[in-house]
C-alpha atoms as a PDB file:
ATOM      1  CA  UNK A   1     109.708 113.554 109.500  1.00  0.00           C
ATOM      2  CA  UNK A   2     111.554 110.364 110.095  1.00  0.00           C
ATOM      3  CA  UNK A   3     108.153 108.575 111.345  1.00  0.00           C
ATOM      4  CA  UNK A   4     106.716 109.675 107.843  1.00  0.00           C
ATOM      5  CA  UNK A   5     109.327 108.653 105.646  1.00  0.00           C
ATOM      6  CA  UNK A   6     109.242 105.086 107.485  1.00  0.00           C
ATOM      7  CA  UNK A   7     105.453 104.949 107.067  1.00  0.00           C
ATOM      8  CA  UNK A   8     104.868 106.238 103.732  1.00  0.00           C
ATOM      9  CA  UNK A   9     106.279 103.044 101.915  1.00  0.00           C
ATOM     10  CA  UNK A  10     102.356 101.641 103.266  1.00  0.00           C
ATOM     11  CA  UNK A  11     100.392 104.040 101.950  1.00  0.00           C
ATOM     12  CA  UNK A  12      99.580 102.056  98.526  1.00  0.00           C
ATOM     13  CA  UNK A  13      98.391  99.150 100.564  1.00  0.00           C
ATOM     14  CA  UNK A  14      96.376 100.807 102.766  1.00  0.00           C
ATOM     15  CA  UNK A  15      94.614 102.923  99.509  1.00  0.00           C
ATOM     16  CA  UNK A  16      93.827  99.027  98.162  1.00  0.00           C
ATOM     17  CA  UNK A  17      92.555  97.691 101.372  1.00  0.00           C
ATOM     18  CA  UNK A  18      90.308 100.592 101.952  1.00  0.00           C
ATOM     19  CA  UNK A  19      88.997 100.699  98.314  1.00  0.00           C
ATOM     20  CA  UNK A  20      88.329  97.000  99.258  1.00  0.00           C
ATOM     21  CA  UNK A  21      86.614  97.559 102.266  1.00  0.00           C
ATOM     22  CA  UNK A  22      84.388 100.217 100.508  1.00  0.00           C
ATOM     23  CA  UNK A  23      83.804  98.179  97.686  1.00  0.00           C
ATOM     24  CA  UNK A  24      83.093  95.165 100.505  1.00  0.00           C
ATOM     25  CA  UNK A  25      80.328  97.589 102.171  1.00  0.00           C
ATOM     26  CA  UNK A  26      78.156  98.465  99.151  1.00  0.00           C
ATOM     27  CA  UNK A  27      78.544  95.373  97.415  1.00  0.00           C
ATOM     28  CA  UNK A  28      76.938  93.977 101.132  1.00  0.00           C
ATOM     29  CA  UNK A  29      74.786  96.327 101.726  1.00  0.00           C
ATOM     30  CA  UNK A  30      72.451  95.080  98.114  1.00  0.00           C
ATOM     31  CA  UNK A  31      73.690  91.539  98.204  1.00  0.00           C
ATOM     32  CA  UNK A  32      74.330  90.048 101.637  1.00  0.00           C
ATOM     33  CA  UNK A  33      76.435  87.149 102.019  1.00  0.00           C
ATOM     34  CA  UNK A  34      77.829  87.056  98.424  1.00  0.00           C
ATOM     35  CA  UNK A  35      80.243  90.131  99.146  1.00  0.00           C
ATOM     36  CA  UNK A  36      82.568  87.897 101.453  1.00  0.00           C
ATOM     37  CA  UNK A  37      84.322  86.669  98.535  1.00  0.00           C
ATOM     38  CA  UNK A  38      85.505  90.477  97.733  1.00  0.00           C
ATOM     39  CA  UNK A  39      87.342  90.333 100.881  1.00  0.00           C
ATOM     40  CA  UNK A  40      90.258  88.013 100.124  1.00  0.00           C
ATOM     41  CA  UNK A  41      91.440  90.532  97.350  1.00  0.00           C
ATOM     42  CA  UNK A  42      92.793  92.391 100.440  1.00  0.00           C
ATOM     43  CA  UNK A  43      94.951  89.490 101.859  1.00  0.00           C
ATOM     44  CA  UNK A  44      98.134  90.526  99.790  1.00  0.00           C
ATOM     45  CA  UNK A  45      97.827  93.798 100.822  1.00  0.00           C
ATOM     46  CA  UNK A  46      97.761  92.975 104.010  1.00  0.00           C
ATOM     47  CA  UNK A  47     100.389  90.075 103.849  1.00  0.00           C
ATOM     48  CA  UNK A  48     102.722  93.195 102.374  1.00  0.00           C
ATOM     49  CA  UNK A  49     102.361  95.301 105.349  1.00  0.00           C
ATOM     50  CA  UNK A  50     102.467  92.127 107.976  1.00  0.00           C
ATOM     51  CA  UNK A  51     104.972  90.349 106.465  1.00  0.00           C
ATOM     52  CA  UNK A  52     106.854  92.310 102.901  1.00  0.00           C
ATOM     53  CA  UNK A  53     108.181  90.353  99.995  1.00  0.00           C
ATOM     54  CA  UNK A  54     109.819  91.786  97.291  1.00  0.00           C
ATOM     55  CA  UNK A  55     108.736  89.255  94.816  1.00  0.00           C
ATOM     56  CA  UNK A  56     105.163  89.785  95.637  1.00  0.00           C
ATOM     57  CA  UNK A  57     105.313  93.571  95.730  1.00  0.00           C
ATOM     58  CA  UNK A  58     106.398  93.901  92.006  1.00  0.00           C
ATOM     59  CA  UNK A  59     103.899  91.560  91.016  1.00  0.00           C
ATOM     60  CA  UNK A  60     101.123  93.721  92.505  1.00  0.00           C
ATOM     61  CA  UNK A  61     103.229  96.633  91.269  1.00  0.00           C
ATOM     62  CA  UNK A  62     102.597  95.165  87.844  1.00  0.00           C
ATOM     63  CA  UNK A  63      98.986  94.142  87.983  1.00  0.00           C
ATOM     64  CA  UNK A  64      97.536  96.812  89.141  1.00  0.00           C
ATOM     65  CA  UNK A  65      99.352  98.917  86.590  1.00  0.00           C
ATOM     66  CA  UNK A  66      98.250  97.084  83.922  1.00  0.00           C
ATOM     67  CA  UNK A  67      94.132  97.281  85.595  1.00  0.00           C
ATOM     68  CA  UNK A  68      95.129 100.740  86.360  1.00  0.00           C
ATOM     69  CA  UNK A  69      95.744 101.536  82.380  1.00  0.00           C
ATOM     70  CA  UNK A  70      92.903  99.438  81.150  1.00  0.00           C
ATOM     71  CA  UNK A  71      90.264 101.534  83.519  1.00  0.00           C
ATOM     72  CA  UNK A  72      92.138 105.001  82.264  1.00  0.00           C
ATOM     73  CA  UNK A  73      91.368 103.682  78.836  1.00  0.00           C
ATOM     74  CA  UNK A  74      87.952 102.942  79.803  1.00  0.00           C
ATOM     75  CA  UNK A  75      87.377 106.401  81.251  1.00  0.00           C
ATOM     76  CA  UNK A  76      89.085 108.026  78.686  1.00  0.00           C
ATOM     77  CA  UNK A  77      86.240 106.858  76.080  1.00  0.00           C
ATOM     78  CA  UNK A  78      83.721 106.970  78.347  1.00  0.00           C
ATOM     79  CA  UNK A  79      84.255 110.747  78.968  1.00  0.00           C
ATOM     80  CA  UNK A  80      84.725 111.060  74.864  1.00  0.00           C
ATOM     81  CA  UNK A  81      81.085 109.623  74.361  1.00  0.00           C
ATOM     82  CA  UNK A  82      78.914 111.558  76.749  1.00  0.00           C
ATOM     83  CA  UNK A  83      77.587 114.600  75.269  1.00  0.00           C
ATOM     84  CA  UNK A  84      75.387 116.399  77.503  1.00  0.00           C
ATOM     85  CA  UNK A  85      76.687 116.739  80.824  1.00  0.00           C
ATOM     86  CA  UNK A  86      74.492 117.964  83.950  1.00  0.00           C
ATOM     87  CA  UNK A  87      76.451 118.831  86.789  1.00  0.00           C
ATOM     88  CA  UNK A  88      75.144 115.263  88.495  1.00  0.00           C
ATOM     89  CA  UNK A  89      76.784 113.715  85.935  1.00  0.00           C
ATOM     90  CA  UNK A  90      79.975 116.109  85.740  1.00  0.00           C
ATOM     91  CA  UNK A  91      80.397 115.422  89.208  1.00  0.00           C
ATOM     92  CA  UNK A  92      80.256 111.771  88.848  1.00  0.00           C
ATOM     93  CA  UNK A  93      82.824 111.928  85.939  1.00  0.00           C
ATOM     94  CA  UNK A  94      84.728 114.011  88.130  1.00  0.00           C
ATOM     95  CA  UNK A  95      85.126 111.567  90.864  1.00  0.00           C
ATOM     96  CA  UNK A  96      85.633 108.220  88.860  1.00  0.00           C
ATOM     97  CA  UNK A  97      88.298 110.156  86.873  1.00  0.00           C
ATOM     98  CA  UNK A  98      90.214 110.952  90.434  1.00  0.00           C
ATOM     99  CA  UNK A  99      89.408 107.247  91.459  1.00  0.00           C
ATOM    100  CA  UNK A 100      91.265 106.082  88.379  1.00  0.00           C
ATOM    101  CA  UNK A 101      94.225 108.505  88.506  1.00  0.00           C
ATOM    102  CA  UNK A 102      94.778 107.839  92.009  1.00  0.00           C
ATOM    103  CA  UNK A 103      94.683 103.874  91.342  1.00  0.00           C
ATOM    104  CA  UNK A 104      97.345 104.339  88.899  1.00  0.00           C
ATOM    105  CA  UNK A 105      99.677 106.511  90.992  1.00  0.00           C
ATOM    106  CA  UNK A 106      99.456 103.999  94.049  1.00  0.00           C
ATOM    107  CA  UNK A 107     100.334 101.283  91.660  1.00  0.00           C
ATOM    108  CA  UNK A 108     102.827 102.949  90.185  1.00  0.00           C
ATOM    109  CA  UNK A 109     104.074 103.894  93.797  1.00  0.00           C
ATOM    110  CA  UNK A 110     104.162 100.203  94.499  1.00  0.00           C
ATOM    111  CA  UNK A 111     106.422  99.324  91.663  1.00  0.00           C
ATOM    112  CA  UNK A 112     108.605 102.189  92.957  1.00  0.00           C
ATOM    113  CA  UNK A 113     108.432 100.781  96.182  1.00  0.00           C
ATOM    114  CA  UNK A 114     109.633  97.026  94.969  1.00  0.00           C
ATOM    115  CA  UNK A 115     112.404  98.274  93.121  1.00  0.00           C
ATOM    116  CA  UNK A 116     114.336 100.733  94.907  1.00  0.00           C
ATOM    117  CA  UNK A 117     113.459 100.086  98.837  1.00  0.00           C
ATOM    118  CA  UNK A 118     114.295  96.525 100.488  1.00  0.00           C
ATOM    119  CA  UNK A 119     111.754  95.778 103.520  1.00  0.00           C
END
């Protein structure tokens, strides 16, 4: 339990670096060479779990909480304007709406993170 406990303070960072990576891989797979740009967004993240700084965790913290609440927004009348749903679409709505919940919660989780734990 102890292992967990030590580990789980990463678990934000690693959710950003693989969303990333993911977004990296498609973005690569229809453009090519363009995507390597996408690829420094992930150098904070990974400069938090190399090498932590309190400073630079809240900032993150606060970013991505304030992208976090623009894309809930953005779902939130997204959803509100689609009428007929099939279940391609309900499933896709379904998805993003998990994606944007769980971006919010790891940002939030990051804040939590810079405020009460010292690395």
């Amino acid at each position: 339990m102890a292992l967990i406990s030590n580990y789980s303070k990463f678990i934000p960072y690693l959710y950003f670096i693989a969303v990333i990576a993911y977004w990296f891989t498609n973005i690569n797979r229809l453009e090519g060479l363009t995507a390597y740009p996408i690829l420094l967004f992930s150098i904070p993240f990974l400069w938090q779990i190399i090498k932590p700084n309190k400073q630079l965790n809240f900032v993150l913290g606060i970013t991505f909480v304030c992208l976090s609440s623009y894309l809930i927004l953005a779902y939130l009348f997204d959803v509100l304007q689609i009428t007929d749903l099939s279940f391609t679409s309900n499933h896709l709505m379904l998805l993003g709406g998990l994606f944007v919940i769980t971006n919010f919660i790891m940002a939030l989780w990051i804040i939590k993170n810079s405020i009460r734990q010292a690395f």
